[in-house]
Protein backbone atom coordinates (compact mmCIF):
# COMPACT_ATOMS: atom_id res chain seq x y z
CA UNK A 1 26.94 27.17 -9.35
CA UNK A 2 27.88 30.80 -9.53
CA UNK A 3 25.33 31.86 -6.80
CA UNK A 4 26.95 29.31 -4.17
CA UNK A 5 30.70 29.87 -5.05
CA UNK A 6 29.98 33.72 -3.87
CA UNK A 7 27.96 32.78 -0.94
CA UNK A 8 31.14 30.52 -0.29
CA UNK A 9 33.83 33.43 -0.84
CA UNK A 10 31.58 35.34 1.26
CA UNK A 11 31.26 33.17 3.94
CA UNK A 12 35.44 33.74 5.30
CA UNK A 13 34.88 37.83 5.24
CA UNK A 14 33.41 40.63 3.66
CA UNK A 15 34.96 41.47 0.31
CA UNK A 16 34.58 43.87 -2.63
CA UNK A 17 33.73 42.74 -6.59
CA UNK A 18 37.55 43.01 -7.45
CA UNK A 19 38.39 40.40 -4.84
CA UNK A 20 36.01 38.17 -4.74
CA UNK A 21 36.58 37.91 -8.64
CA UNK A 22 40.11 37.50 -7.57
CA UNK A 23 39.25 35.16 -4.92
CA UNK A 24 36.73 32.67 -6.72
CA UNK A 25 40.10 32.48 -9.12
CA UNK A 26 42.86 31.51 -6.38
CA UNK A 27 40.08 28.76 -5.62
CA UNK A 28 39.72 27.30 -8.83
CA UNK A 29 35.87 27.68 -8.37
CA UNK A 30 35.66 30.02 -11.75
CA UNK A 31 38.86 31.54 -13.57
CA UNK A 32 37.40 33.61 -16.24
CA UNK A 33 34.66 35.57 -14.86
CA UNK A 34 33.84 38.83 -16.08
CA UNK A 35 32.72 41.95 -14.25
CA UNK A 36 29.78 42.18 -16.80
CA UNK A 37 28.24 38.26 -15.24
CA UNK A 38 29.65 39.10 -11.55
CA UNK A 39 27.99 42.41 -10.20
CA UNK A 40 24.50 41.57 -11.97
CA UNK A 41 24.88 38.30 -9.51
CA UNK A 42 25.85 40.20 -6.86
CA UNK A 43 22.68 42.64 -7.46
CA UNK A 44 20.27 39.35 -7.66
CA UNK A 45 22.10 37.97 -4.36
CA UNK A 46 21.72 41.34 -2.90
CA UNK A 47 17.66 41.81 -3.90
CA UNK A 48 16.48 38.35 -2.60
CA UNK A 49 18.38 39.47 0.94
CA UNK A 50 21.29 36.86 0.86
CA UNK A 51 24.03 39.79 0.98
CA UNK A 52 24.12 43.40 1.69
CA UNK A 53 26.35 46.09 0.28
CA UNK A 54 28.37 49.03 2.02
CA UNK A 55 30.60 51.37 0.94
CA UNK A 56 33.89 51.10 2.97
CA UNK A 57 35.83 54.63 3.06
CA UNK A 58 39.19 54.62 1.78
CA UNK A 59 42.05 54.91 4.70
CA UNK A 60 43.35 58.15 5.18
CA UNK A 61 46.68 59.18 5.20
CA UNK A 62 48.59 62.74 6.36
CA UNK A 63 49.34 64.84 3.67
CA UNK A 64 53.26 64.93 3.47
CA UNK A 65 54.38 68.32 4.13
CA UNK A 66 57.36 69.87 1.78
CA UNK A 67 60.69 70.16 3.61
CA UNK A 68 61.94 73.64 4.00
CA UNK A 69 65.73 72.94 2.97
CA UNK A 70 66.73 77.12 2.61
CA UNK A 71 67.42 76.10 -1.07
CA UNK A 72 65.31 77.08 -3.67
CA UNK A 73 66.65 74.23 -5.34
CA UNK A 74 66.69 72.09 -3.17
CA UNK A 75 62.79 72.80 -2.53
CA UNK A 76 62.18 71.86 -6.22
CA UNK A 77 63.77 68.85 -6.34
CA UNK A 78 61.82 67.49 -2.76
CA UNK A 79 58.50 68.95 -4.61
CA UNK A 80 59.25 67.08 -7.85
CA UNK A 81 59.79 63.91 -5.98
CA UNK A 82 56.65 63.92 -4.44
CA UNK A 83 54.60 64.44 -7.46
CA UNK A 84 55.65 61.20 -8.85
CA UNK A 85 54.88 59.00 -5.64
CA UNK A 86 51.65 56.81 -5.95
CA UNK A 87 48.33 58.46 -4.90
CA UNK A 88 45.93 56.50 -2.96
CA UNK A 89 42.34 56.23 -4.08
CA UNK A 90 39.91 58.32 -2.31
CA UNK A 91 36.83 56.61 -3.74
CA UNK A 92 34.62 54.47 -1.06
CA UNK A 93 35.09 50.65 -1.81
CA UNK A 94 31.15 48.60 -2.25
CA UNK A 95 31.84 45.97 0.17
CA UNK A 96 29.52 42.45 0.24
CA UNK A 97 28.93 40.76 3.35
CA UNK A 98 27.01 37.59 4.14
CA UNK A 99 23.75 37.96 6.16
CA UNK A 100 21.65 35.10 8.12
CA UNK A 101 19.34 34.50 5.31
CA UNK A 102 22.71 33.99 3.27
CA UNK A 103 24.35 32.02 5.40
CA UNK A 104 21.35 29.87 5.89
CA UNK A 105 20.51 29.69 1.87
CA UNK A 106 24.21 28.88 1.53
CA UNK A 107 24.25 25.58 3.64
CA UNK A 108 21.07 24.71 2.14
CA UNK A 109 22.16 24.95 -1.39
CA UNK A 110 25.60 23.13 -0.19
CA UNK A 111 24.17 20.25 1.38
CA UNK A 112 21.48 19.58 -1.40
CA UNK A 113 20.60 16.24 -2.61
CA UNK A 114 19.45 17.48 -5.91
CA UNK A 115 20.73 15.64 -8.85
CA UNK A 116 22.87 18.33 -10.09
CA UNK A 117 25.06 17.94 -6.82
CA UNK A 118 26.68 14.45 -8.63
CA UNK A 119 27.60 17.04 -12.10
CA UNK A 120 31.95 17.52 -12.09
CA UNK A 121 31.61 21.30 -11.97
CA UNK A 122 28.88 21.29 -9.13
CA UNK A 123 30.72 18.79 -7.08
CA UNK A 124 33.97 20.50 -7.27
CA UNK A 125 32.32 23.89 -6.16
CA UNK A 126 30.54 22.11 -2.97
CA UNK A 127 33.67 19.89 -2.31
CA UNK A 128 35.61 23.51 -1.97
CA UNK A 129 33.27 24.56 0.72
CA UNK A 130 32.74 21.19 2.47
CA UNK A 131 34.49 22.34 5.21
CA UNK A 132 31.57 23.85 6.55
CA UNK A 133 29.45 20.53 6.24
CA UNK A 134 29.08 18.60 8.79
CA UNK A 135 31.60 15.11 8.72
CA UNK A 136 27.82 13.38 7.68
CA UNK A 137 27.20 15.57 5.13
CA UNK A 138 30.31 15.15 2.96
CA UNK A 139 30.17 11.21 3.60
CA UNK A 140 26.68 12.09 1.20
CA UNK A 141 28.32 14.64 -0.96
CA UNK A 142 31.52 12.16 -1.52
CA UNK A 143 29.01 8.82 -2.13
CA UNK A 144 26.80 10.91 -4.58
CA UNK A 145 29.60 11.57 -6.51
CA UNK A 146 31.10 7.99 -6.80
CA UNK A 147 27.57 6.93 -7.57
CA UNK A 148 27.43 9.07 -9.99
CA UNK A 149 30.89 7.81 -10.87
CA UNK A 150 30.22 4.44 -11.40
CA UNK A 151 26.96 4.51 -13.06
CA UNK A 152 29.34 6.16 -16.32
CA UNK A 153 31.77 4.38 -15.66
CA UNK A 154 29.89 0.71 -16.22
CA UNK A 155 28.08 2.94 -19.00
CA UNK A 156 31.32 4.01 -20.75
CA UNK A 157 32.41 0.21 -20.61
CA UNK A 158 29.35 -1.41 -22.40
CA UNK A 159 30.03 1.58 -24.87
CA UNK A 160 33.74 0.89 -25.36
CA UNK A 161 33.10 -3.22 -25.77
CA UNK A 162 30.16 -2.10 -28.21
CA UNK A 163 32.47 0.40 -30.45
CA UNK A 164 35.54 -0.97 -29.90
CA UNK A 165 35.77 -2.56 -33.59
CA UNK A 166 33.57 0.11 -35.43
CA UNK A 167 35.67 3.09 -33.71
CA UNK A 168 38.91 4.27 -35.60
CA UNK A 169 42.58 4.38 -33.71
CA UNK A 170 42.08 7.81 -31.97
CA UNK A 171 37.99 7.18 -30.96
CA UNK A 172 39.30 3.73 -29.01
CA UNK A 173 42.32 6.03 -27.79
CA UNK A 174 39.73 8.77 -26.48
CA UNK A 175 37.30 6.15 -24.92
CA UNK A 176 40.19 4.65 -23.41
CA UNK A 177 41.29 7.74 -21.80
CA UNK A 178 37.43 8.40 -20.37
CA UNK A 179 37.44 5.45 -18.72
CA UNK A 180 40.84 5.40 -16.84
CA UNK A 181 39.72 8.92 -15.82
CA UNK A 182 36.61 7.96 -14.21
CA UNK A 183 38.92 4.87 -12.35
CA UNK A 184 41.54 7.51 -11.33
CA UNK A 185 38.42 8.91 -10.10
CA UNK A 186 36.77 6.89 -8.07
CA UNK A 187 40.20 5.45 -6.60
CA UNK A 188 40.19 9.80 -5.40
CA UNK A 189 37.23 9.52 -4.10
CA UNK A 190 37.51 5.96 -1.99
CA UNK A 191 40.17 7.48 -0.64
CA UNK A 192 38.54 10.78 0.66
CA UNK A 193 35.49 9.03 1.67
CA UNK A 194 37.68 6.05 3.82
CA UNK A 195 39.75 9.40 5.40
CA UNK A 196 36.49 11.04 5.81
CA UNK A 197 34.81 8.00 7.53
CA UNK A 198 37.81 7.30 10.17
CA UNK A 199 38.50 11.00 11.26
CA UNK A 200 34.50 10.52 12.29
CA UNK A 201 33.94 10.95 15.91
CA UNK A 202 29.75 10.56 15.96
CA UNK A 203 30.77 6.92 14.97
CA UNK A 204 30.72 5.37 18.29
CA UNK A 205 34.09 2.56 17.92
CA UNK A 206 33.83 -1.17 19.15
CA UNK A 207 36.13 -1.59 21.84
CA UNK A 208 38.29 -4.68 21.97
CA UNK A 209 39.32 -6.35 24.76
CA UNK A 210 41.73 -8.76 25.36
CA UNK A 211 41.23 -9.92 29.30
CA UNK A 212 39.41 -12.93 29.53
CA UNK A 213 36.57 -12.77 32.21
CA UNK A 214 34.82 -15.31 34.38
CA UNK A 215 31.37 -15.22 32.23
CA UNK A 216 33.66 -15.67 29.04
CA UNK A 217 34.85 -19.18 30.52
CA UNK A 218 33.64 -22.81 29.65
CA UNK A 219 30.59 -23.87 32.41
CA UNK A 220 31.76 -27.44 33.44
CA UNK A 221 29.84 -29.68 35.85
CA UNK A 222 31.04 -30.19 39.14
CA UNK A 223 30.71 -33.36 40.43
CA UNK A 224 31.75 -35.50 43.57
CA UNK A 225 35.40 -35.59 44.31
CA UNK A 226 35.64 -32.34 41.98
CA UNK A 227 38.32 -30.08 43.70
CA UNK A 228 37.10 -26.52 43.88
């Protein structure tokens, strides 16, 4: 999961281990990560070719110049001033980028029909990024999910009628709250997948006519004395 929500944060622009750690946050792909589980999966990513690392040099600035004011203490207070304003890092930023291999492993791991694609947390990650799936593609990654949906859902039912008497007041509460979440769910998810479905355009649409034309009519017989 980890390995395609960086490929995904990569995938908009090149970015360094603070932001992307920052980014995968604003996301909602992974909110605690720590420095110690990002840069050794940036190193792995970076070994097997799927990024590459740079070092970005920090932007530089003119030094401010002291004022001459003909004071001498005038020229202390300017001086003192600038000794408390902010200092810009001069240290060169590692910068990640996305190359073809990455890009390429990327898709591939987002449009996978492996089982662990229907799993909440994998879904969610791939659902982030399925804006870079083809419209066919998340039709499959949307219907996986439901699947995967209902399956538990008609399990979690046979398991609630099965418990329901043994199970105290807060176990019936608790199985009861499982199983409207999985309905909230799929209701979610029929609605993405009928929005998905009619903003297709490689769905070629019936057209309906209403003119009426000569092959469409009745054949009648004509016989003698028939006006034509």
């Amino acid at each position: 999961m980890l390995e395609i929500a960086l490929l995904g944060v990569l995938s908009d622009t090149d970015l360094h281990g603070y932001e992307i750690r920052k980014r995968l946050r604003e996301e909602g792909l992974i909110m605690n990560l720590s420095f110690g589980t990002l840069y050794p999966a940036l190193a792995r990513l970076e070994h097997s070719g799927a990024i590459e690392s740079y070092l970005q040099a920090p932007a530089t600035s003119k030094r401010t110049r002291t004022p001459l004011t003909g004071s001498l203490t005038g020229e202390r207070a300017v001086a003192g001033s600038l000794i408390h304003q902010p200092v810009k890092s001069t240290r060169n930023k590692k910068m990640y980028r996305l190359t073809p291999a990455g890009q390429a492993l990327f898709r591939e791991l987002l449009d996978s029909d492996r089982s662990t694609s229907a799993d909440r947390r994998s879904f969610d990650i791939r659902l982030v990024f399925a804006r870079y799936l083809p419209s066919s593609a998340r039709l499959k990654l949307l219907e996986r999910r439901r699947t995967r949906i209902m399956e538990d859902l008609e399990q979690a039912r046979l398991v609630s009628q099965e418990t329901r008497k043994r199970a105290k007041k807060y176990g019936n509460a608790l199985i009861e709250h499982n199983i409207e979440s999985m309905e909230r769910d799929m209701a979610w998810l029929n609605k993405l997948i009928m929005a998905e479905t009619a903003s297709r355009d490689d769905i070629p649409k019936k057209s309906i006519t209403t003119s009426t034309t000569k092959a469409d009519l009745p054949t009648e017989t004509i016989g003698p004395g028939s006006e034509l």
